[in-house]
Protein backbone atom coordinates (compact mmCIF):
# COMPACT_ATOMS: atom_id res chain seq x y z
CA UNK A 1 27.19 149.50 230.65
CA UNK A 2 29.16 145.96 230.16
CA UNK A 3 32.38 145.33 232.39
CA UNK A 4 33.79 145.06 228.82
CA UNK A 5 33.75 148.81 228.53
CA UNK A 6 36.60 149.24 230.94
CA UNK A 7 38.79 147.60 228.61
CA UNK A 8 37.49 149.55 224.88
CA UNK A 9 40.64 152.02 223.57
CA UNK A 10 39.25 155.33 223.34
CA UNK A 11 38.18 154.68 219.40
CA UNK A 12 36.42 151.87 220.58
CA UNK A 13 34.21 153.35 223.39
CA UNK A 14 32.98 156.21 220.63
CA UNK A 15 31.61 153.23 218.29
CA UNK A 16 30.15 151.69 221.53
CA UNK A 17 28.55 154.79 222.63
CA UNK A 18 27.37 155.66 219.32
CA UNK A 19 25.53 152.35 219.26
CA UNK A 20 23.97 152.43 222.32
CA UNK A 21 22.89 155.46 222.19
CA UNK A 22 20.57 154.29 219.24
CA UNK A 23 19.68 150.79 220.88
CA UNK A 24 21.23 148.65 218.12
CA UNK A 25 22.24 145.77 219.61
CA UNK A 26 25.75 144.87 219.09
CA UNK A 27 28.29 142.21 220.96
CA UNK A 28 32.00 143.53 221.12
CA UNK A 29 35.04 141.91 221.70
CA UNK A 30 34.27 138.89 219.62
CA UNK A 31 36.91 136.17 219.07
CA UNK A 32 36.94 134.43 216.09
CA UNK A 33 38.42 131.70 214.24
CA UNK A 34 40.68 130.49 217.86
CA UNK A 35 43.24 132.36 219.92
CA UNK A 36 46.10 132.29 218.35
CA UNK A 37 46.45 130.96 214.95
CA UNK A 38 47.14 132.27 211.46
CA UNK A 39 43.75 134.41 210.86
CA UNK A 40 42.43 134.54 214.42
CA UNK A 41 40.90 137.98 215.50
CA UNK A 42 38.93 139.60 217.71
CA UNK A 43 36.34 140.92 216.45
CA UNK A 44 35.67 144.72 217.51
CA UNK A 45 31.71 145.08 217.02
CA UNK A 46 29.45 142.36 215.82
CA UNK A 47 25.85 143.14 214.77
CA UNK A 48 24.64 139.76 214.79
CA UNK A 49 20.74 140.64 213.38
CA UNK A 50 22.93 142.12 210.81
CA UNK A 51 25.34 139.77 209.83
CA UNK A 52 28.02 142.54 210.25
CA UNK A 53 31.05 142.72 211.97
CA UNK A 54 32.70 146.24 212.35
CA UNK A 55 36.32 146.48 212.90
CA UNK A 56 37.49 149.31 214.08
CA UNK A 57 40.56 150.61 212.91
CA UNK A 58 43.38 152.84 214.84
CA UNK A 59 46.34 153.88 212.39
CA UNK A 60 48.63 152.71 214.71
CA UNK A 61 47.78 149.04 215.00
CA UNK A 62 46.71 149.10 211.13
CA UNK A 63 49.65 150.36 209.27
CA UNK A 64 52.66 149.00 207.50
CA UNK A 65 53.01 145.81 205.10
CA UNK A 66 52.55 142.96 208.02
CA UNK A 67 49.06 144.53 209.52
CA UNK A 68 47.46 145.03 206.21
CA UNK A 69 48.43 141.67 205.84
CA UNK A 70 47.37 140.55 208.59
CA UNK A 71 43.97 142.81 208.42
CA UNK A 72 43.17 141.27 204.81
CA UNK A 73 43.45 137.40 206.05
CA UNK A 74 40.86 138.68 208.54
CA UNK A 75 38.91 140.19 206.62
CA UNK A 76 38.59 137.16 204.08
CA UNK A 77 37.96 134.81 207.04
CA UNK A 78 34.64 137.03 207.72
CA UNK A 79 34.12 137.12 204.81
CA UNK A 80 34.00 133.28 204.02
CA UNK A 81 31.99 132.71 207.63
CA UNK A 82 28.81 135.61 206.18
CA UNK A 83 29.50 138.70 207.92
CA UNK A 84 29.41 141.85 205.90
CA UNK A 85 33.17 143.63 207.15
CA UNK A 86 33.03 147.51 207.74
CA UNK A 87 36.33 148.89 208.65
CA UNK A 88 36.03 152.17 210.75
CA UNK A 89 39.30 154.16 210.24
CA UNK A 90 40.09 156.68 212.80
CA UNK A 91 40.08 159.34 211.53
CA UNK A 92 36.23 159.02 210.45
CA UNK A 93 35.52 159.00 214.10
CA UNK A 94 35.87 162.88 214.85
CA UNK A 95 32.47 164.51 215.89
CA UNK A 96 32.25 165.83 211.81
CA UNK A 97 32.00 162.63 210.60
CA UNK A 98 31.05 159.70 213.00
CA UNK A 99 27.63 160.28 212.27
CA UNK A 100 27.63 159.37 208.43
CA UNK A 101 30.35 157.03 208.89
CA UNK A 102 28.45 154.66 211.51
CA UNK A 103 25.15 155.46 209.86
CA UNK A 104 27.41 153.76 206.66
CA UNK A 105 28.74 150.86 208.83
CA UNK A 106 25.13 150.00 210.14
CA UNK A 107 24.26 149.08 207.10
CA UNK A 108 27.25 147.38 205.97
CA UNK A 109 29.28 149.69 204.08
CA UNK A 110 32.74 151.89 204.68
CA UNK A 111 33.01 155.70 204.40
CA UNK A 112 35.78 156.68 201.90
């Protein structure tokens, strides 16, 4: 397990585990595009053989008019750089439906 686990919110340790557990290799806590300018982030889950880059989203850092806007700039960013952008809402992280929805993300698309 990486020292970088200690510091994964809960929603981000179940994606971690849920990769490992199936040996696809992944680097987390990516930062991209600097520290702290306009369109900076840190990127949850990158599957570099993949080209993907999984964000994973918690309602309570991704709601409201300023982190949606903030979230799209993002997204378009990874978008212009090649990466494929799965957002993992929350609540398709309960044990019913983690399974489909990272089995979706792995290969690059979102769970409705």
């Amino acid at each position: 397990m990486d020292d970088i686990y200690l510091f994964l919110n809960t929603l981000e340790k179940i994606i971690y585990n849920w990769l490992t557990k199936r040996g696809i290799l992944f680097q987390t806590q990516v930062p991209m595009f600097g520290i702290s300018e306009l369109g900076s982030a840190t990127v949850d889950f990158i599957l570099t053989s993949r080209n993907i880059a999984i964000r994973c989203m918690g309602t309570y850092w991704h709601s409201g008019l300023e982190a949606n806007a903030r979230d799209l700039l993002g997204k378009e960013k990874l978008m212009e750089a090649g990466y494929t952008v799965v957002d993992v809402w929350e609540e398709n992280l309960t044990p019913g439906k983690i399974d489909a929805t990272m089995e979706l993300a792995i290969q690059g698309q979102e769970a409705l």
